[in-house]
N, C-alpha and C. Protein backbone atom coordinates (compact mmCIF):
# COMPACT_ATOMS: atom_id res chain seq x y z
N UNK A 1 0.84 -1.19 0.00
CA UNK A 1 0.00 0.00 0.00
C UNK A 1 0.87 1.24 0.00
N UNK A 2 0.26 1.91 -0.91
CA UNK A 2 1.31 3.22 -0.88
C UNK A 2 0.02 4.06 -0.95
N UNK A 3 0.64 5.51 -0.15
CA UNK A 3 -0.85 6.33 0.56
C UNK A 3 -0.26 7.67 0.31
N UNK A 4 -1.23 8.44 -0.03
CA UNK A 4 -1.41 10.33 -0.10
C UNK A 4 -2.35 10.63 0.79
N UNK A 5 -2.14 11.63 1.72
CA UNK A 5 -3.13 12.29 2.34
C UNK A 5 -3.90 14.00 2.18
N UNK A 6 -5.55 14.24 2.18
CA UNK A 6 -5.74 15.02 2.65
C UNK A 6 -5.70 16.09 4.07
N UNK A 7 -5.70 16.86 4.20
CA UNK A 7 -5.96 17.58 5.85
C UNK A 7 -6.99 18.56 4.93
N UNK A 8 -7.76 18.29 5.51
CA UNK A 8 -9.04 19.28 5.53
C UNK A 8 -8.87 20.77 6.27
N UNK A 9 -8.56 21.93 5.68
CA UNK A 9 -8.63 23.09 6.87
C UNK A 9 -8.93 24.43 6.34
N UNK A 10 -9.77 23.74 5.35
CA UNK A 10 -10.59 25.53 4.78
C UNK A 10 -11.87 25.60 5.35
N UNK A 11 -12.06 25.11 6.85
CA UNK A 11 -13.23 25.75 7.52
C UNK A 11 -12.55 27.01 7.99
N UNK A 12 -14.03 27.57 8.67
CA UNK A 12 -13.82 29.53 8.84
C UNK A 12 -13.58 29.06 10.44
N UNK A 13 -13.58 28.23 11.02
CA UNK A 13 -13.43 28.15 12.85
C UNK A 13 -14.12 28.93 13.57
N UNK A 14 -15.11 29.34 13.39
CA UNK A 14 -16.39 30.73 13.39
C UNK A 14 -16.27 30.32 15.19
N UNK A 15 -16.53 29.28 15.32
CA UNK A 15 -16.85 28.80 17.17
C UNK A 15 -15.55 28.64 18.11
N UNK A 16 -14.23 28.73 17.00
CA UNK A 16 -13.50 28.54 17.63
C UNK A 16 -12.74 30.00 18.07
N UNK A 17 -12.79 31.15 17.02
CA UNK A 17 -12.97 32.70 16.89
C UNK A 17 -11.84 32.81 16.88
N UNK A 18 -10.74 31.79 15.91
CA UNK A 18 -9.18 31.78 15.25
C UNK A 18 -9.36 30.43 14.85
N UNK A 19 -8.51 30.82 13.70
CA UNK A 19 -8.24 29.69 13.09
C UNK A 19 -7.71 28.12 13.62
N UNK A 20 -8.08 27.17 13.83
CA UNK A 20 -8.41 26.00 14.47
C UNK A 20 -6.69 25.22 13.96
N UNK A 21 -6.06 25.57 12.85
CA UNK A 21 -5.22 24.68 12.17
C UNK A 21 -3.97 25.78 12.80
N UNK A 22 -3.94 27.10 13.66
CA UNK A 22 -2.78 28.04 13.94
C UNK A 22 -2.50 27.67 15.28
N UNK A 23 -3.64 26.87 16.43
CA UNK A 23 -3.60 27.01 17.53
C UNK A 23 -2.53 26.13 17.85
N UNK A 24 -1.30 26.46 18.85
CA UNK A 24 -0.49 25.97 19.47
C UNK A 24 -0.20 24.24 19.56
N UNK A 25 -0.06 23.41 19.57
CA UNK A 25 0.06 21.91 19.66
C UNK A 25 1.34 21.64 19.48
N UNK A 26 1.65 20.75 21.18
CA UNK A 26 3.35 20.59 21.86
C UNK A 26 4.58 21.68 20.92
N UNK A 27 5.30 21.13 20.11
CA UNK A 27 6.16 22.34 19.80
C UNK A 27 5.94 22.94 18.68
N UNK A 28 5.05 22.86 18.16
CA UNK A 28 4.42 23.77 16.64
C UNK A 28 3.19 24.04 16.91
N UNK A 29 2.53 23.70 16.09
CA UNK A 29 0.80 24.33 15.44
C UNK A 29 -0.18 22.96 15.30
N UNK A 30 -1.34 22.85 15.61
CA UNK A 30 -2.19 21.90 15.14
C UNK A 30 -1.56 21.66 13.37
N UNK A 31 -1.26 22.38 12.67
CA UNK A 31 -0.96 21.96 11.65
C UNK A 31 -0.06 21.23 11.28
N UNK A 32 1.22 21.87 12.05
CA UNK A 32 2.60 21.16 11.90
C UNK A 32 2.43 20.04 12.59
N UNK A 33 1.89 19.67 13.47
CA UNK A 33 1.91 18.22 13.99
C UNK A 33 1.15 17.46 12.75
N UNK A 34 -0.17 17.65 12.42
CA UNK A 34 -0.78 16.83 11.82
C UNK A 34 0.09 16.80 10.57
N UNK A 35 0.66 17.35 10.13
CA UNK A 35 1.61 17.05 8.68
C UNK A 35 2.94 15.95 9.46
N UNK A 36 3.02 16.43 10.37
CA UNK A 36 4.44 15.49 11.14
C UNK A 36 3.84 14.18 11.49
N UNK A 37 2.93 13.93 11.38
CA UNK A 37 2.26 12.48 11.63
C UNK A 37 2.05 12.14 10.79
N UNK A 38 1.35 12.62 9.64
CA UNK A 38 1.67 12.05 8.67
C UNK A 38 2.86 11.74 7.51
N UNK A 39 3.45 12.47 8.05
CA UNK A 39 4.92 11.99 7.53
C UNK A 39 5.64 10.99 8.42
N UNK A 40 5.69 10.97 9.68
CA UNK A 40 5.86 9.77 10.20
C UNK A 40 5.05 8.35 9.76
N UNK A 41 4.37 8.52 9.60
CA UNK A 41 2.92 7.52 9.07
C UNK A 41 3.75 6.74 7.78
N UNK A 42 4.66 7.71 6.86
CA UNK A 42 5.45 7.18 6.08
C UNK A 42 4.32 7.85 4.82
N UNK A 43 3.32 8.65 4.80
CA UNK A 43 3.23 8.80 3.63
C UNK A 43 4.00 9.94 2.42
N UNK A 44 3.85 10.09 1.45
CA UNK A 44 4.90 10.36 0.58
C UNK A 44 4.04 11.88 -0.02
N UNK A 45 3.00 12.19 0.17
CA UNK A 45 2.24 13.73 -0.27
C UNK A 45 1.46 14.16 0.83
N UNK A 46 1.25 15.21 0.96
CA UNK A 46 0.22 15.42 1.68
C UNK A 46 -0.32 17.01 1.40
N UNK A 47 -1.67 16.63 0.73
CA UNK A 47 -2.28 18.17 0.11
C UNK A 47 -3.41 18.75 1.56
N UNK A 48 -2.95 20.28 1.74
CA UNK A 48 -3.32 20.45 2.96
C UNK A 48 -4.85 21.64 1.70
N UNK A 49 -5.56 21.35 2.16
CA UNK A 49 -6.69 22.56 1.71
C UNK A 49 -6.96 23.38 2.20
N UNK A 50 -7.31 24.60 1.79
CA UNK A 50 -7.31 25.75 2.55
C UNK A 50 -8.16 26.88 1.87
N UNK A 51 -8.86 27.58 2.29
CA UNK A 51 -9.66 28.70 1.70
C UNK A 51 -8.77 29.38 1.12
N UNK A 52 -9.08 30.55 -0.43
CA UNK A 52 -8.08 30.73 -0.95
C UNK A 52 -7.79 31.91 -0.47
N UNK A 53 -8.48 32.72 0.86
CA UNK A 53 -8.11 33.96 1.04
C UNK A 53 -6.77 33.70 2.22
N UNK A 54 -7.10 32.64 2.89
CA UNK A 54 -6.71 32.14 3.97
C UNK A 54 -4.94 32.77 4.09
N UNK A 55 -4.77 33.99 4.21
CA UNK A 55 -3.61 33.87 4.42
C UNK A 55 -2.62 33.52 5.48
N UNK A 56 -3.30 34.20 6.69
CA UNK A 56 -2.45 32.72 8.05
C UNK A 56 -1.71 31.85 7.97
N UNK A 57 -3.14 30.94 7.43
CA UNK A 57 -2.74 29.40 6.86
C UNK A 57 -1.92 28.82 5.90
N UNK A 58 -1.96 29.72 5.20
CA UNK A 58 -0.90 29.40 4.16
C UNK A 58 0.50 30.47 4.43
N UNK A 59 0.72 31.54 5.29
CA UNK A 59 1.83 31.55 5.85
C UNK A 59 2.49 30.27 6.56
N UNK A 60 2.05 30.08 7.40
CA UNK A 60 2.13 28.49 8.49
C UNK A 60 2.44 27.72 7.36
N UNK A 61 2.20 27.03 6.14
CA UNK A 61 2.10 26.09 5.38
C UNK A 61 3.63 26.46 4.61
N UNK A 62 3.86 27.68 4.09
CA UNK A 62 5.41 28.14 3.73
C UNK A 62 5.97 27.82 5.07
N UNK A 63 6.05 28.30 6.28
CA UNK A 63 6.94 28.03 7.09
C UNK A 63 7.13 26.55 7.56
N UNK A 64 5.86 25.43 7.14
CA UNK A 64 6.43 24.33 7.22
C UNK A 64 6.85 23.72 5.78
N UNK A 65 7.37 24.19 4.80
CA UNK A 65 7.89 23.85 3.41
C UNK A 65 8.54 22.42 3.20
N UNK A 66 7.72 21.17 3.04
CA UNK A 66 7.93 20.26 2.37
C UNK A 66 7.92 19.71 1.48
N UNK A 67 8.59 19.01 0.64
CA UNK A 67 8.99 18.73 -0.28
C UNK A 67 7.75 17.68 -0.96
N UNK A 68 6.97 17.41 0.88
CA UNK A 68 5.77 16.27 0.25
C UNK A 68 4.57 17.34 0.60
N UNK A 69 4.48 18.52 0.90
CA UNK A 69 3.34 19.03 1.57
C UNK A 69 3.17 19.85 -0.05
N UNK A 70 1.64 20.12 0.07
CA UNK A 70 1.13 20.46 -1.32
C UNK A 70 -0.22 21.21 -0.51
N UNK A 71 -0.19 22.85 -1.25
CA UNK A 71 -1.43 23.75 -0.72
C UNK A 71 -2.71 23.84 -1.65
N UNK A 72 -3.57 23.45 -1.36
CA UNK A 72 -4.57 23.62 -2.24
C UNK A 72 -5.79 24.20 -2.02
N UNK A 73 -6.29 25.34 -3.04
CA UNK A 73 -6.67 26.72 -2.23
C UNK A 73 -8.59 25.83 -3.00
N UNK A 74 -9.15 25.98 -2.16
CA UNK A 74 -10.72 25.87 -2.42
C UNK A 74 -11.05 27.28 -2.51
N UNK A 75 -11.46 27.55 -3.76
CA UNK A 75 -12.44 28.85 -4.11
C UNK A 75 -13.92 29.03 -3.39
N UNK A 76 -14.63 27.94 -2.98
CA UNK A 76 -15.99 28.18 -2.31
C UNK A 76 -15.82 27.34 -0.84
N UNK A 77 -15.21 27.63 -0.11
CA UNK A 77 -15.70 27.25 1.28
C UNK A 77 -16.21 27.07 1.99
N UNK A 78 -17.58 28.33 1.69
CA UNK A 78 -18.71 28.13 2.09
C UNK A 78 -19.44 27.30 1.87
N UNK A 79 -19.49 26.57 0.98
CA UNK A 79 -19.88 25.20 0.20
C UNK A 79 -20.20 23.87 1.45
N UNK A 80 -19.11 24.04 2.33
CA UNK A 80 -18.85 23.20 3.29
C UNK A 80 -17.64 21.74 3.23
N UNK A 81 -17.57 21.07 4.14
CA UNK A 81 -16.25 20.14 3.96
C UNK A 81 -16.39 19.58 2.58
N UNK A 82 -17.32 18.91 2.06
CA UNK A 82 -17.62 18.13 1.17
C UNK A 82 -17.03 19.04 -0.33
N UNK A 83 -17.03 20.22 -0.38
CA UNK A 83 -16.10 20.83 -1.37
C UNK A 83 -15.23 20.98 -1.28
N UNK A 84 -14.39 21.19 -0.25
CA UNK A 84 -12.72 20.66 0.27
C UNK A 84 -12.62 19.54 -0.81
N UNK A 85 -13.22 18.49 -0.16
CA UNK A 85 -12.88 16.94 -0.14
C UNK A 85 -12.91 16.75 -2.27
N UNK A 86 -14.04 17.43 -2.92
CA UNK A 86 -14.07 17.26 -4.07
C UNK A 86 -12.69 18.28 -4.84
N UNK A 87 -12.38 19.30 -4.06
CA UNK A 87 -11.21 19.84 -4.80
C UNK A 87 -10.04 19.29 -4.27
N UNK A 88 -9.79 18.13 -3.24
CA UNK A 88 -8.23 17.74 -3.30
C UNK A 88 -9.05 16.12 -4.13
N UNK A 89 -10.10 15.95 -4.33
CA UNK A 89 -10.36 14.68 -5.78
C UNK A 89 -10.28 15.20 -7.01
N UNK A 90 -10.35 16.42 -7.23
CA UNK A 90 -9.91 16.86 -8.72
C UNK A 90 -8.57 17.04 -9.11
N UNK A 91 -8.05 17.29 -7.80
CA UNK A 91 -6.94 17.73 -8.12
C UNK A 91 -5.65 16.43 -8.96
N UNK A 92 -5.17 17.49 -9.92
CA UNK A 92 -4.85 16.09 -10.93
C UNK A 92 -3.34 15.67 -10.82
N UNK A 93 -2.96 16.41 -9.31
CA UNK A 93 -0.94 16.46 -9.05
C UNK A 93 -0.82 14.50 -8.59
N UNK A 94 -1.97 13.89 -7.83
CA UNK A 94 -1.76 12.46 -7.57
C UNK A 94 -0.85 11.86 -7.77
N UNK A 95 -0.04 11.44 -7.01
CA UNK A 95 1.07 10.48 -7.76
C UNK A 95 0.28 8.99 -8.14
N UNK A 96 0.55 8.69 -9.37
CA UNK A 96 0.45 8.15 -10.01
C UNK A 96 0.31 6.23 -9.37
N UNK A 97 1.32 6.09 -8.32
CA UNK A 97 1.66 4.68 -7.79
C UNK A 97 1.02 4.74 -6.32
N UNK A 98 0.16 5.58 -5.95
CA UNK A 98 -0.64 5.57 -4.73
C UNK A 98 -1.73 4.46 -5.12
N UNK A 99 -2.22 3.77 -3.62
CA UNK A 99 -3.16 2.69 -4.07
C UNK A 99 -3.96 2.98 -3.16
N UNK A 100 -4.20 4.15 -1.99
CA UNK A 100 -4.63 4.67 -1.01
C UNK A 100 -4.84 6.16 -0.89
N UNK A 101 -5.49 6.81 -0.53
CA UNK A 101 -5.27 8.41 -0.08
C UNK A 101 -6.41 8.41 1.10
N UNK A 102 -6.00 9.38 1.80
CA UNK A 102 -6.48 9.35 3.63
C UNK A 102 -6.96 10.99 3.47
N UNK A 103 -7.91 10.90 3.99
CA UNK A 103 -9.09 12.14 4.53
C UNK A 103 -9.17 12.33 6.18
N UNK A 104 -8.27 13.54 6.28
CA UNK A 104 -7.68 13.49 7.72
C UNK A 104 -8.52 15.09 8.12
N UNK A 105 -9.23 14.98 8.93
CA UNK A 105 -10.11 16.21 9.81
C UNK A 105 -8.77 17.17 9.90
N UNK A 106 -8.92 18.83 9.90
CA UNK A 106 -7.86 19.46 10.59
C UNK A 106 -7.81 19.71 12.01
N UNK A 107 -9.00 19.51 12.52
CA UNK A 107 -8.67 19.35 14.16
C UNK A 107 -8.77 18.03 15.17
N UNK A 108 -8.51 17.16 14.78
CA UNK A 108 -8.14 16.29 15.38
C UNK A 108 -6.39 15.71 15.77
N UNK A 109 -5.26 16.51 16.22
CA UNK A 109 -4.45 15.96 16.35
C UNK A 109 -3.90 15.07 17.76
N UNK A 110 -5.01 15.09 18.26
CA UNK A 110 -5.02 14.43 20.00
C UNK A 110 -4.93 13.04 19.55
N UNK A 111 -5.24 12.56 18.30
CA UNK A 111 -6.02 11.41 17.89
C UNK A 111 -4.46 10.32 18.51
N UNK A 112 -4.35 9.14 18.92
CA UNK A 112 -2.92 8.55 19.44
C UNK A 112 -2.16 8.15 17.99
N UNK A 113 -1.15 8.25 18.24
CA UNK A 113 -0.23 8.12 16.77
C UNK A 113 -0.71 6.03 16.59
N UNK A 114 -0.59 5.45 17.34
CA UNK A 114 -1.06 3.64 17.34
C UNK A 114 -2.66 3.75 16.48
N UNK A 115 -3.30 4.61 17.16
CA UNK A 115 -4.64 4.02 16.32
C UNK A 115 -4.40 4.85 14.85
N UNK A 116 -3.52 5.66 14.42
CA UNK A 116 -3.67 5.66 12.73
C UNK A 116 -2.63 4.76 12.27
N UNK A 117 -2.00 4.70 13.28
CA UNK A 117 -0.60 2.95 12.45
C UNK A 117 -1.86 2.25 12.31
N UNK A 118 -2.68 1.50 13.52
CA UNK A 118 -3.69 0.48 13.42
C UNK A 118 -4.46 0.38 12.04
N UNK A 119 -4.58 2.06 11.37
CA UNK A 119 -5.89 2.06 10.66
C UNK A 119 -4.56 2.41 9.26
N UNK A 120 -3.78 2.32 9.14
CA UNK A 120 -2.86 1.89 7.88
C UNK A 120 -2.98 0.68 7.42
N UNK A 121 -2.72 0.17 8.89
CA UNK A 121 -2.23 -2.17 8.44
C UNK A 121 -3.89 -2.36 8.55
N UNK A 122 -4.84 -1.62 8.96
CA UNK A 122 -6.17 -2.24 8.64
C UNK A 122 -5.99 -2.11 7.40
N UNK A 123 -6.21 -1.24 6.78
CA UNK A 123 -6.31 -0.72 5.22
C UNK A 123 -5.70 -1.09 4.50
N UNK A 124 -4.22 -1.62 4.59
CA UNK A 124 -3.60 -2.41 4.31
C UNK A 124 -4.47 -4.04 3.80
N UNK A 125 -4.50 -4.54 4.92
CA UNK A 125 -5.35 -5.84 4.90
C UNK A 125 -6.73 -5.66 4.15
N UNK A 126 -7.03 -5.19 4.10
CA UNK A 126 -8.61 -4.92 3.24
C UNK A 126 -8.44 -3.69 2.63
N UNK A 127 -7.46 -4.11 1.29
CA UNK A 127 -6.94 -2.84 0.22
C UNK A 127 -8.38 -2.52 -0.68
N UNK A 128 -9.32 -3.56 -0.81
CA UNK A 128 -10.51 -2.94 -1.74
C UNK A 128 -11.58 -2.13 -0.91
N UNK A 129 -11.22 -1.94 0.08
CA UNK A 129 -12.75 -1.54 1.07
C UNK A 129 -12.14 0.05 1.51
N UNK A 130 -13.38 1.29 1.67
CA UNK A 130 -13.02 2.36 2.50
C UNK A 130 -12.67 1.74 3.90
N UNK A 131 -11.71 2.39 4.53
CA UNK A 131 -11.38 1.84 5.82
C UNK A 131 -11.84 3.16 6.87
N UNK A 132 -12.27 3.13 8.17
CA UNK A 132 -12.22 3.77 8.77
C UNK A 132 -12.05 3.54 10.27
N UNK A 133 -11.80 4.26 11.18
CA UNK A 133 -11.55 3.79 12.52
C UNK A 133 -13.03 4.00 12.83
N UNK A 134 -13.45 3.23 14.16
CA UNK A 134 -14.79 3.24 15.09
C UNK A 134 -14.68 3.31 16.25
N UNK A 135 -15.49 4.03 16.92
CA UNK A 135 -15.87 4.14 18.54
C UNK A 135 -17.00 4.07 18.98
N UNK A 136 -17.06 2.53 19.78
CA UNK A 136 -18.35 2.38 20.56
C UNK A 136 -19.46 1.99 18.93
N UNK A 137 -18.52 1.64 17.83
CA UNK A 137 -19.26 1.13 16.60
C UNK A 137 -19.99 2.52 15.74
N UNK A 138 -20.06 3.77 16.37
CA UNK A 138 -19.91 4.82 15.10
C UNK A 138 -18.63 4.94 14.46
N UNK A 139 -18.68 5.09 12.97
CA UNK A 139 -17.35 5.27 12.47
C UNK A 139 -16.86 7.04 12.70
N UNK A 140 -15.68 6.87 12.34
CA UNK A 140 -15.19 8.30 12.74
C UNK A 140 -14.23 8.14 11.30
N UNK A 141 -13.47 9.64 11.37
CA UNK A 141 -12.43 10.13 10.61
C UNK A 141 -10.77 10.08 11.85
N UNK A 142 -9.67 9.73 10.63
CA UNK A 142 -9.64 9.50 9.66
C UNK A 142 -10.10 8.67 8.53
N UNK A 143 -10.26 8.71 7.20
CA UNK A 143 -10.92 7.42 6.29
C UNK A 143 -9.93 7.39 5.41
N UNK A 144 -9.61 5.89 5.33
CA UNK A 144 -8.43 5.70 3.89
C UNK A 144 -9.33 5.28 2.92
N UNK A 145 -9.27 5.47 1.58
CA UNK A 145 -9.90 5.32 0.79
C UNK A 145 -9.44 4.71 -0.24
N UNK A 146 -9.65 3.40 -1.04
CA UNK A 146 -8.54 3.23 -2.04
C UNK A 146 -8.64 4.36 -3.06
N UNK A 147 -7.72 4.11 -4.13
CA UNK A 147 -7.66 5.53 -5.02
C UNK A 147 -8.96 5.67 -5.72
N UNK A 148 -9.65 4.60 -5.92
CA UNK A 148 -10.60 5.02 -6.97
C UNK A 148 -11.69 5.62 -6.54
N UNK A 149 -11.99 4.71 -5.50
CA UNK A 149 -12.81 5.72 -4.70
C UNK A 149 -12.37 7.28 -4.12
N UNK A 150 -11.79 7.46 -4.29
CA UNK A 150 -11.14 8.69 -3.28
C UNK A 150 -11.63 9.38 -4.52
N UNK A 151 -11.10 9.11 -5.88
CA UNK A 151 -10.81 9.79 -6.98
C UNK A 151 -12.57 10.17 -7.61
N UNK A 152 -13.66 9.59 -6.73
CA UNK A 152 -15.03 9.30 -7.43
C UNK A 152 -15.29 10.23 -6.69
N UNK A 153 -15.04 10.90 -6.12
CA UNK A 153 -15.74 11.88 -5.07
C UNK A 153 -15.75 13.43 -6.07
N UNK A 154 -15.21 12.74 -6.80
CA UNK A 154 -14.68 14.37 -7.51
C UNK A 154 -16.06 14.60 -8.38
N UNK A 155 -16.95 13.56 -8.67
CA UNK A 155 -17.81 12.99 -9.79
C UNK A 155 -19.00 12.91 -9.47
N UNK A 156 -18.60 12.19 -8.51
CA UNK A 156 -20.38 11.55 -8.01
C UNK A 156 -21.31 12.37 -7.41
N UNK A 157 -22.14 12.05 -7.79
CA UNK A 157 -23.93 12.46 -7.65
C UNK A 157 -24.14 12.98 -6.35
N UNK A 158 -23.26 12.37 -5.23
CA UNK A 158 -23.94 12.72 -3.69
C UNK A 158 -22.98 14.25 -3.34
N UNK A 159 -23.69 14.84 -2.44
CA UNK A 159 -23.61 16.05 -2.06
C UNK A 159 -22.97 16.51 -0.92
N UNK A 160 -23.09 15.21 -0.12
CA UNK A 160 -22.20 14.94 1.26
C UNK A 160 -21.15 13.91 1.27
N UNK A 161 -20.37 13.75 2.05
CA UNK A 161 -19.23 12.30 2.41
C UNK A 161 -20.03 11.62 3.10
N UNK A 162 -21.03 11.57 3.66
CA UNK A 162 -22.08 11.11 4.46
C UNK A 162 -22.51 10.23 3.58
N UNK A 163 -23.24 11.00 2.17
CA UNK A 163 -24.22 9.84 1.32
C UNK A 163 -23.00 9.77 0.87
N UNK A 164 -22.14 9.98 0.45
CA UNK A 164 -21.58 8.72 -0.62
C UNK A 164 -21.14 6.98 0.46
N UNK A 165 -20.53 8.04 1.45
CA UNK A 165 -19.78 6.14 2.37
C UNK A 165 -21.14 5.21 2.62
N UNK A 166 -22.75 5.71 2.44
CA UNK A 166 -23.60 5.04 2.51
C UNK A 166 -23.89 3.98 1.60
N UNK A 167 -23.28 4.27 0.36
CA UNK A 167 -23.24 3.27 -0.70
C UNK A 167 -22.50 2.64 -0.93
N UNK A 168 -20.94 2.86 0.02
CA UNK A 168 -19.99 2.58 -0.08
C UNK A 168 -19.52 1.24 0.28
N UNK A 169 -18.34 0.76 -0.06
CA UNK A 169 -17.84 -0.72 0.97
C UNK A 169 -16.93 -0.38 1.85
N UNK A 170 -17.16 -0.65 3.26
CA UNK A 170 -16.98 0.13 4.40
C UNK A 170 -16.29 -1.20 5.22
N UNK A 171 -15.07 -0.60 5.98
CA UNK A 171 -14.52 -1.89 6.81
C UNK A 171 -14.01 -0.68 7.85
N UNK A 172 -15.18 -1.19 9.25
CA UNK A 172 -15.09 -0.21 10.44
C UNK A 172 -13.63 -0.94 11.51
N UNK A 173 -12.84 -0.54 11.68
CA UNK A 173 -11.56 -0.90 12.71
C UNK A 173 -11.83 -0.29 14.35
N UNK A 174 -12.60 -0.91 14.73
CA UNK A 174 -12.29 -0.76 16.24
C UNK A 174 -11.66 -0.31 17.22
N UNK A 175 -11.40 0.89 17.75
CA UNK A 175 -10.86 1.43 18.59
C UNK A 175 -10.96 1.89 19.95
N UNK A 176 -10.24 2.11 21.01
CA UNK A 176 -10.07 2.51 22.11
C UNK A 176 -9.98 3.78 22.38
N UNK A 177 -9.36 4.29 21.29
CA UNK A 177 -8.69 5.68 21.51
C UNK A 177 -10.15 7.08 21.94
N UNK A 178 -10.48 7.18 22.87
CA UNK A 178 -11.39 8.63 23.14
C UNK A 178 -11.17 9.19 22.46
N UNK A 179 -10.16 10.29 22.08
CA UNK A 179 -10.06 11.31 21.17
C UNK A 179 -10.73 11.27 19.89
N UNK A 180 -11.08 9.81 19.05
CA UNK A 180 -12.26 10.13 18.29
C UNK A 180 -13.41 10.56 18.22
N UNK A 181 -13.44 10.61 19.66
CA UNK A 181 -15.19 11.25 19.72
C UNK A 181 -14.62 12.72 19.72
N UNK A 182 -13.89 13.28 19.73
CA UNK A 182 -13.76 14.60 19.98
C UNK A 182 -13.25 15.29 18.63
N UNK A 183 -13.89 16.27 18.37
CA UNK A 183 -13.49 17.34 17.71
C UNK A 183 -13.20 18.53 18.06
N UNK A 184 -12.16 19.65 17.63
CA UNK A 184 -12.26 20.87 17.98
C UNK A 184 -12.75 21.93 17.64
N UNK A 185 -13.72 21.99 18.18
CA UNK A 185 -14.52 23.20 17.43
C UNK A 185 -14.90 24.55 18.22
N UNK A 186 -14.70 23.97 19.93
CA UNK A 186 -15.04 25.54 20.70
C UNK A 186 -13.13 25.46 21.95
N UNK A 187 -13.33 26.64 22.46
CA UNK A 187 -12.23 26.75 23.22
C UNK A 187 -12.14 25.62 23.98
N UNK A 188 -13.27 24.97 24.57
CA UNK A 188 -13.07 24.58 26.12
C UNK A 188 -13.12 22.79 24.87
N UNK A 189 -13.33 22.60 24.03
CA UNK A 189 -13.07 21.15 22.97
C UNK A 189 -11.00 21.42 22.90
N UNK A 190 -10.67 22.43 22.67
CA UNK A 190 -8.97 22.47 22.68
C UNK A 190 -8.61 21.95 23.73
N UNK A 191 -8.98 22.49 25.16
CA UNK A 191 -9.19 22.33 26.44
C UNK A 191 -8.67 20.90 26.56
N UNK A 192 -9.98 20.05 26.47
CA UNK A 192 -10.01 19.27 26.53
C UNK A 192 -9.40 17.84 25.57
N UNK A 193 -9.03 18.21 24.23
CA UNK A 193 -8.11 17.64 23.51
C UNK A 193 -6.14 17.67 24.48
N UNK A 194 -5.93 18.98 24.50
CA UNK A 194 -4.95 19.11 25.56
C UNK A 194 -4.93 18.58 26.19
N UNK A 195 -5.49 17.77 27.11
CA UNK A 195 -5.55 17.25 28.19
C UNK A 195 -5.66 15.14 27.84
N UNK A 196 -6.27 15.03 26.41
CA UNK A 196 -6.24 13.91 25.97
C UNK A 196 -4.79 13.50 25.33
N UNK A 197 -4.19 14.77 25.09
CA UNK A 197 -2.66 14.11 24.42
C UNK A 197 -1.72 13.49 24.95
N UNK A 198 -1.65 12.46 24.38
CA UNK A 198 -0.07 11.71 25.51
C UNK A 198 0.90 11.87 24.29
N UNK A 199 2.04 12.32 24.82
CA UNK A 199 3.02 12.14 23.42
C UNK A 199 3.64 10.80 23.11
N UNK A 200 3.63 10.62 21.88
CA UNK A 200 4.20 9.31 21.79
C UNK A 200 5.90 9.36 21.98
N UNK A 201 6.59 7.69 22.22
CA UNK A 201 7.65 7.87 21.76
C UNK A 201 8.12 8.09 20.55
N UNK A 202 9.45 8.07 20.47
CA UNK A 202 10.12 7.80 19.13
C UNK A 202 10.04 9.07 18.59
C-alpha cells in the first residue's frame, strides 16, 4: 500500500474565533503536527486545503515547506467540507503509484499516533474496502480510501461524504482511543483535547 493524504482546513473556525489549524500543539501548530504524523505515518504527499483567502494558513504552510506538503486553495468554502474533499479529488498532481489516499479532519491531532498505524495495516489488509476507525461502533475520521474511490468523489452524484460512504464498501476498525469522539470546534473542545494528548515515543 502506498498512501497520499488530505488535511481538511478551509473551515472559517467561526466557534473557535481563530483559526483552528494556527492554535499551538506541543512544539508547533495543530498543523505542523498533523503534517508530522503524517509523515511519520510514512506517507509520501500530503495536500493540505485551505480557503483561498486564507492567508495565516498558508503563511504556516510556507513556514512548514515540504517537499511532500502540497497547498490547495478551495475557491468556495462556504460550500462546506464536502467541497474541500471534491477539490483535493480533482486535483490532478496524484502520484500516479498511490493505491490509497487518507481524509484526515484538521482538528483532530489528539487522535494517538497507534490508532492511525492500526488504521494503515487495517487498510492495508482490506486494500478494496473504505477503511475507517470506530468508537463504541460509530465510524469516525480518519478514512483511507482506495484511489478510486477517493478519486469518485470528484464525480459523483452525492452532495455529502455522508451519502456517498452510505453506498460505499466500508470496513469499520475498532478502537479505544477517546479522542475520536472529539473534535475541535469551541475553546473549552482544545481544552479538553490538551488534556487527551499523551506524546508518543520515538
Amino acid at each position: 500500500m502506498t498512501c497520499g493524504a488530505v488535511i481538511l482546513g478551509a473551515g472559517k473556525s467561526s466557534r473557535m474565533g481563530g483559526p483552528k489549524l494556527l492554535l499551538p500543539w506541543r512544539k508547533t501548530t495543530v498543523l505542523g503536527h498533523l503534517v508530522s504524523e503524517w509523515i511519520r505515518l510514512g506517507v509520501a504527499q500530503i495536500v493540505v486545503v485551505v480557503a483561498a483567502n486564507d492567508e495565516a494558513v498558508q503563511h504556516e504552510l510556507d513556514r512548514l515547506s515540504s517537499a511532500r506538503l502540497v497547498a490547495l486553495h478551495n475557491a468556495h468554502p462556504e460550500e462546506g467540507m464536502f467541497s474541500s474533499i471534491r477539490c483535493a479529488a480533482r486535483w490532478p498532481g496524484w502520484a500516479q503509484s498511490f493505491t490509497h489516499i487518507a481524509i484526515s479532519l484538521g482538528d483532530q491531532p489528539h487522535l494517538q499516533h497507534q490508532t492511525l498505524l492500526d488504521l494503515m495495516a487495517f487498510a492495508e489488509s482490506h486494500p478494496s474496502q473504505i477503511c475507517q476507525p470506530a468508537r463504541n461502533g460509530r465510524p469516525r475520521h480518519p478514512i483511507l480510501l482506495p484511489r478510486a474511490d477517493f478519486l469518485a468523489l470528484g464525480v459523483c452524484p452525492q452532495t455529502t461524504l455522508k451519502e456517498y460512504l452510505a453506498g460505499a464498501r466500508i470496513a469499520l476498525l475498532d478502537c479505544a482511543d477517546e479522542g475520536l469522539d472529539l473534535d475541535i470546534d469551541r475553546p473549552q473542545d482544545y481544552a479538553r483535547a490538551l488534556k487527551l494528548d499523551l506524546p508518543n515515543p520515538g
